[in-house]
Protein backbone atom coordinates (compact mmCIF):
# COMPACT_ATOMS: atom_id res chain seq x y z
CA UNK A 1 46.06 -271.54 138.46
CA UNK A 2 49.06 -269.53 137.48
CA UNK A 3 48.30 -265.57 136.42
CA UNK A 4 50.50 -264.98 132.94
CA UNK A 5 51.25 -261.37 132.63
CA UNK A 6 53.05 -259.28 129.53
CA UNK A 7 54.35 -256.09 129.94
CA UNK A 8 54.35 -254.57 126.64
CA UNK A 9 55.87 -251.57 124.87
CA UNK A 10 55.97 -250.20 121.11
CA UNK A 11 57.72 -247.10 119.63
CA UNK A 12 56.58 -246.11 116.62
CA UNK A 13 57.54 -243.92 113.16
CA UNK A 14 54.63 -241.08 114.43
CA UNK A 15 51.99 -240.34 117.16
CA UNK A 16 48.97 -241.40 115.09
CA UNK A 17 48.12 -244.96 113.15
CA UNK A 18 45.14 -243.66 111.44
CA UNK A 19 47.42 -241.49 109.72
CA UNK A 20 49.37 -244.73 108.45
CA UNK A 21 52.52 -244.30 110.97
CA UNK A 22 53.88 -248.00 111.77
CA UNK A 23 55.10 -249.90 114.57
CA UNK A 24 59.57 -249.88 114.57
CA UNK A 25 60.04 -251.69 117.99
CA UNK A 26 58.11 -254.28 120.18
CA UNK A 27 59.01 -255.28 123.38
CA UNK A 28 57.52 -257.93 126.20
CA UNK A 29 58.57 -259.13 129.84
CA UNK A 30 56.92 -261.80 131.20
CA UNK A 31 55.69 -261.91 134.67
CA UNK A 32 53.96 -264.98 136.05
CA UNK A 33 52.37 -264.84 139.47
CA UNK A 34 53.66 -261.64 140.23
CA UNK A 35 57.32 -262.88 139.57
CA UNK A 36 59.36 -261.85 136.12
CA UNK A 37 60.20 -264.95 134.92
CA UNK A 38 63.34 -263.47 132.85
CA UNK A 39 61.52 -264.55 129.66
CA UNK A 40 61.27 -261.65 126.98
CA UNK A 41 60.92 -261.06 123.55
CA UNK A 42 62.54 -258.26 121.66
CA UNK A 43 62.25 -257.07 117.74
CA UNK A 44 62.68 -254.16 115.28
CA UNK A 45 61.09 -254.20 112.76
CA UNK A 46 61.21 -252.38 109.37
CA UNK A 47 58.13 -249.93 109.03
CA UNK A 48 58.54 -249.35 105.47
CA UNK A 49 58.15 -245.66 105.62
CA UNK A 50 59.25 -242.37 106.82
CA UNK A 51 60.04 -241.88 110.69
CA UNK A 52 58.45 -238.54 111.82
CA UNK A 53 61.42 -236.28 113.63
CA UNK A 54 59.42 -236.25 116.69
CA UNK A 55 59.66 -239.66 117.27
CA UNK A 56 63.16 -240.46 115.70
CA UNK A 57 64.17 -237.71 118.86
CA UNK A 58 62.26 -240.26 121.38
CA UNK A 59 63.79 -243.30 120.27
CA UNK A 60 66.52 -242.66 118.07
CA UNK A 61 65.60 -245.48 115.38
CA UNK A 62 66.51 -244.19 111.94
CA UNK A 63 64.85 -245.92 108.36
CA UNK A 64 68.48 -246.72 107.34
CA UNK A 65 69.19 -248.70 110.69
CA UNK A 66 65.71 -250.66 110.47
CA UNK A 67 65.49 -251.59 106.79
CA UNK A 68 66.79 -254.89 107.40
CA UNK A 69 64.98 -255.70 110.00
CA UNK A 70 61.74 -258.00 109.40
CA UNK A 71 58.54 -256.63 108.93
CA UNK A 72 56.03 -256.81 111.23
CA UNK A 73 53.55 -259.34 109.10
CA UNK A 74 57.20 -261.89 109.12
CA UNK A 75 56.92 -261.82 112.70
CA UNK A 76 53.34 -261.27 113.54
CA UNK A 77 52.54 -265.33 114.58
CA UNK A 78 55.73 -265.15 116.98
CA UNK A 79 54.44 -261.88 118.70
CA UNK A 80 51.18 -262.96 119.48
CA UNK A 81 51.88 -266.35 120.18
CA UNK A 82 54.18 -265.24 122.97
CA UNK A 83 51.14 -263.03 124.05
CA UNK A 84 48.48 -265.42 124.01
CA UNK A 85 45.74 -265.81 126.41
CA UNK A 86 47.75 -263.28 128.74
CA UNK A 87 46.68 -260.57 130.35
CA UNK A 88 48.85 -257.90 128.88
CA UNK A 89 49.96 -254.26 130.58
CA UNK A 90 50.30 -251.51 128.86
CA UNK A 91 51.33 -247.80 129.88
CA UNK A 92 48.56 -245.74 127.62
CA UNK A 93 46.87 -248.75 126.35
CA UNK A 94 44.93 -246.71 123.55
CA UNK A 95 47.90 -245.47 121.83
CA UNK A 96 50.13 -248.94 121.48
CA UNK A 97 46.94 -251.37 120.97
CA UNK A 98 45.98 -248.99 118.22
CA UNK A 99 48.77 -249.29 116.47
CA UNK A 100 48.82 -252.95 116.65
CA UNK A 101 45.06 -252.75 115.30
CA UNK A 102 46.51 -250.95 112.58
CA UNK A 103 49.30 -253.67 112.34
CA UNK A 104 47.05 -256.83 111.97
CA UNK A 105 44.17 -255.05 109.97
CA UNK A 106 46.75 -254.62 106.97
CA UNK A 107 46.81 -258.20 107.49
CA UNK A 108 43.46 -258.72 107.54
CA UNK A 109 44.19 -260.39 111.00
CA UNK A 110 41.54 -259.83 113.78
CA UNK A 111 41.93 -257.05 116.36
CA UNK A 112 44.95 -257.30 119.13
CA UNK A 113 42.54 -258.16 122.22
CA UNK A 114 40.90 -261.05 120.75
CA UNK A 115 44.51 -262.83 120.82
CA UNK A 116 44.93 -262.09 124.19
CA UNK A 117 43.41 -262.83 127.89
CA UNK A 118 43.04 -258.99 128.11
CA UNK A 119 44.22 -255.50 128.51
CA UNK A 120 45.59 -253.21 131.64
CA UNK A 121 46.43 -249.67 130.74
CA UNK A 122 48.66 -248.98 134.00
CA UNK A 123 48.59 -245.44 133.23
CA UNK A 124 44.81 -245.36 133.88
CA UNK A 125 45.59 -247.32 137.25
CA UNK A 126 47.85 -244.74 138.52
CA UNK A 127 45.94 -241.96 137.85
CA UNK A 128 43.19 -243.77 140.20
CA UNK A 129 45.88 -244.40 142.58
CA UNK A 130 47.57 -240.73 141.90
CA UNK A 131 45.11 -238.43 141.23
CA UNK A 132 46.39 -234.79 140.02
CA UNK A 133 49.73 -235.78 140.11
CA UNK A 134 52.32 -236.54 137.15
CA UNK A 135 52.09 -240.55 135.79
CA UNK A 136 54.45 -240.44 133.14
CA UNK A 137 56.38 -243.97 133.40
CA UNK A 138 59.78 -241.31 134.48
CA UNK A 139 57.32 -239.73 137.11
CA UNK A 140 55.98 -243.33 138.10
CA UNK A 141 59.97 -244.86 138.52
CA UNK A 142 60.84 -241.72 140.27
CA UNK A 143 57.73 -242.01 142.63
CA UNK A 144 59.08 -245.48 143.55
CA UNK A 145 62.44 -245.32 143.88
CA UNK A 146 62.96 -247.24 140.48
CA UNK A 147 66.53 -246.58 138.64
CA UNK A 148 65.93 -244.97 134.99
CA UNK A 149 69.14 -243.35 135.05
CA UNK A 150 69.64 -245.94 132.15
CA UNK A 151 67.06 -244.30 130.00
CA UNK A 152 68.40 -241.79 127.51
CA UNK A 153 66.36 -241.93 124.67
CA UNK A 154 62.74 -244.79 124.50
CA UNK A 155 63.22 -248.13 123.68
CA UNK A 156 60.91 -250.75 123.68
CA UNK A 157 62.57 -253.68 126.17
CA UNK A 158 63.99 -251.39 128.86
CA UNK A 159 60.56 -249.41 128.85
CA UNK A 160 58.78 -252.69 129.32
CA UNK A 161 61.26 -253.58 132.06
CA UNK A 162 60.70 -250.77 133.88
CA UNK A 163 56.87 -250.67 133.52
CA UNK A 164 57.11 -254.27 135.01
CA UNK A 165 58.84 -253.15 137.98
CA UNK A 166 56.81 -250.13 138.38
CA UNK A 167 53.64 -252.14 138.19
CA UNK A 168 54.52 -254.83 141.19
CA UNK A 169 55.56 -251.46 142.49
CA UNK A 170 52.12 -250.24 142.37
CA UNK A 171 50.45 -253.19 143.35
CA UNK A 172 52.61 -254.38 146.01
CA UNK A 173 49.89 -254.94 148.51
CA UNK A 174 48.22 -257.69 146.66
CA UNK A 175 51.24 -259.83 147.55
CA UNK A 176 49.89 -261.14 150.32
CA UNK A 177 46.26 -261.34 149.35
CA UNK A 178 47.30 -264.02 147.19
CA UNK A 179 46.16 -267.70 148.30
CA UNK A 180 46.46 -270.68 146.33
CA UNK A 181 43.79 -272.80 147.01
CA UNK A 182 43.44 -274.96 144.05
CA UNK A 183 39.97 -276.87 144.33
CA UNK A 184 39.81 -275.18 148.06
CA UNK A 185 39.90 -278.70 149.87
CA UNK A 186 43.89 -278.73 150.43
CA UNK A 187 43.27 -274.95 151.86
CA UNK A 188 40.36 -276.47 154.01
CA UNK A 189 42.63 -279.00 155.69
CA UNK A 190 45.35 -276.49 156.00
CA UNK A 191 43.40 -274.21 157.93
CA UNK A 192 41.32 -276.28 160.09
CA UNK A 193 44.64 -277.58 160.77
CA UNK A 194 46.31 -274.76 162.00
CA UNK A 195 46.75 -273.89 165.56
CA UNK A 196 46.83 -270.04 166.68
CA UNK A 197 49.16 -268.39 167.97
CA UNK A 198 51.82 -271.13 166.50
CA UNK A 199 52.96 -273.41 169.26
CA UNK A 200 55.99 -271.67 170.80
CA UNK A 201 55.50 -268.15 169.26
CA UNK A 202 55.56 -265.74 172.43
CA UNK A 203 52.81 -263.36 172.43
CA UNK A 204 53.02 -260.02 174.64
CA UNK A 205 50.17 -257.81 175.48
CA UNK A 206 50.85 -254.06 175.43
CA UNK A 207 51.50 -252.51 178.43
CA UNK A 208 49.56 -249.71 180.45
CA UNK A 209 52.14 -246.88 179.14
CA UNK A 210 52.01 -247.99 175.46
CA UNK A 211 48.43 -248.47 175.54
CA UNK A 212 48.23 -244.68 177.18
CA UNK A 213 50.94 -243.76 173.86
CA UNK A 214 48.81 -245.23 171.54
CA UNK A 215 45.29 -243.53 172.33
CA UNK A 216 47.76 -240.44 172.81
CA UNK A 217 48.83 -240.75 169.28
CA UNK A 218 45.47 -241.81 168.26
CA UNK A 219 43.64 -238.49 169.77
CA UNK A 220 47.02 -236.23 168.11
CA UNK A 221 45.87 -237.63 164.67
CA UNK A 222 42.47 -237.15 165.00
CA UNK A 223 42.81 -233.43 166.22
CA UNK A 224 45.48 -232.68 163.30
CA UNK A 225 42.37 -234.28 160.62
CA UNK A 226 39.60 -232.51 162.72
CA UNK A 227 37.72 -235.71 163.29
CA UNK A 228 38.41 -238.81 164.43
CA UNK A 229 41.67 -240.90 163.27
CA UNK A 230 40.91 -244.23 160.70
CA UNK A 231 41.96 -246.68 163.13
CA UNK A 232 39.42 -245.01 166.20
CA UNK A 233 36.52 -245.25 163.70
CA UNK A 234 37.85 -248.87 162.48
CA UNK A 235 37.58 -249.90 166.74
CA UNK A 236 34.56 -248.53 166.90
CA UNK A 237 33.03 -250.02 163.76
CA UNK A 238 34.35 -253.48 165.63
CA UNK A 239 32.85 -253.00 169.09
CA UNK A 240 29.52 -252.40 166.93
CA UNK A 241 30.13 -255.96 165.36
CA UNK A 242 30.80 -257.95 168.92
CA UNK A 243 28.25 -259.97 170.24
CA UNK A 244 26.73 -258.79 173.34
CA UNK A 245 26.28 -260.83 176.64
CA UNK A 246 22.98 -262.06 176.99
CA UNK A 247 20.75 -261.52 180.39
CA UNK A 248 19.86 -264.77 181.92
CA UNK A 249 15.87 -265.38 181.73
C-alpha cells in the first residue's frame, strides 16, 4: 500500500485567524513512499482585506498584486481534493491548519482534518529529535546541509519544498525499515527463500589486532562517558539472550 504524503505551507495577511486575517498563498509537494513525485500545486489567492506590515515584510505579497487572484472559496474543492486522504506535514501545524479552519468555516465547510488522512507538525518532531536547540525550518536546512540560499523573503512552494527535503532529511533512517509485503505471503516465500551469506559473497572474520582495536576503542568510549559504551551494554544484553548448553542427564 503506497504512503501519500503533502507537504504543505500557507502565508498569510497576519499572525492570528481569530482576528479575521486570511490565507494569500498555498502551497503542496507531493511525496509518495518517501519519494517527491514532482507533483505540486501552487495558488494566490485574493484575501479580500488588509495585509498586516509584519507579514507583507515575510512574504512580500501586496493587496494590489493579489486582487486578481481567486479567492480561496473558487479554489477550495481543487485544494482539498489534491489533499485528500493524505497524510499532510506541516511546519507549526497549529498556526496554518487554523487558518484553513478559518478558511472553510466561512464556508460553512467542515474542519481541514476531516478532509484529510491526517496531520504531522514537523516542527513538533524536531524538537523531540532536537531538544533545546533552534527548529526554525532556516535552522532545520542549515542543520542538514539543505541549500536555502534561494530564500529571500517566505513563499509558500519553495517553503514546502524545502520542508519536504528537510523532512526525508529527518527521517532518513526509516528508509530501510520499509518492507513491502503486501498480503505477507510473497515476503514469506522471499525469505524462506533466501540463502545467507548470498552464494559467492566473501565473508572475513576480524582479525586478532582489530578485534584488540575494537575493545580498545570500546573501553576509550566508555571511560570518556564514565560507564560503559552502548555497543558493550548492547553485547552484553545479547550474551544474556543466548541459549545455554545443556548438561547431559
Amino acid at each position: 500500500m503506497s504512503l501519500r504524503q503533502i507537504v504543505l505551507d500557507t502565508e498569510t495577511t497576519g499572525l492570528s485567524a481569530e482576528d479575521g486575517h486570511r490565507i494569500v498563498e498555498i502551497g503542496c509537494i507531493e511525496i509518495v513512499n518517501r519519494r517527491l513525485t514532482g507533483r505540486s500545486l501552487h495558488l494566490y489567492l485574493n484575501p479580500e482585506r488588509d495585509i498586516d506590515a509584519g507579514a507583507l515584510a515575510v512574504h512580500g505579497l501586496t493587496l494590489e498584486r493579489l486582487q486578481s487572484e481567486p479567492r480561496f472559496g473558487d479554489v477550495a474543492d481543487r485544494v482539498l481534493g489534491f489533499l485528500a486522504d493524505a497524510e499532510v506535514l506541516i511546519h507549526n501545524a497549529p498556526f496554518d491548519v487554523g487558518f484553513l479552519d478559518a478558511e472553510l468555516a466561512r464556508l460553512q465547510r467542515p474542519p481541514f482534518r476531516s478532509f484529510v488522512g491526517g496531520v504531522l507538525d514537523t516542527l513538533a518532531m524536531a524538537r523531540e529529535l532536537h531538544p533545546g536547540k533552534r527548529n526554525s525550518l532556516d535552522a532545520l536546512c542549515e542543520r542538514y546541509a539543505i541549500s536555502n540560499a534561494h530564500r529571500k523573503l517566505h513563499g509558500a512552494l519553495l517553503d514546502a519544498e524545502l520542508l519536504a527535503d528537510v523532512y526525508l532529511a529527518m527521517t532518513r533512517g526509516q528508509d530501510s525499515l520499509e518492507i513491502s509485503i503486501g498480503d505477507g505471503g510473497e515476503a514469506a516465500g522471499m525469505l524462506s527463500g533466501t540463502q545467507w551469506p548470498p552464494s559467492g559473497l566473501r565473508v572475513e572474520a576480524a582479525s586478532a589486532a582489530e578485534l584488540a582495536e575494537h575493545a580498545a576503542m570500546l573501553e576509550a568510549i566508555g571511560a570518556e562517558a564514565k560507564g560503559q559504551a552502548l555497543w558493550s551494554r548492547l553485547e552484553a544484553h545479547q550474551d544474556t539472550l543466548r541459549p545455554r548448553p545443556q548438561r547431559k542427564a
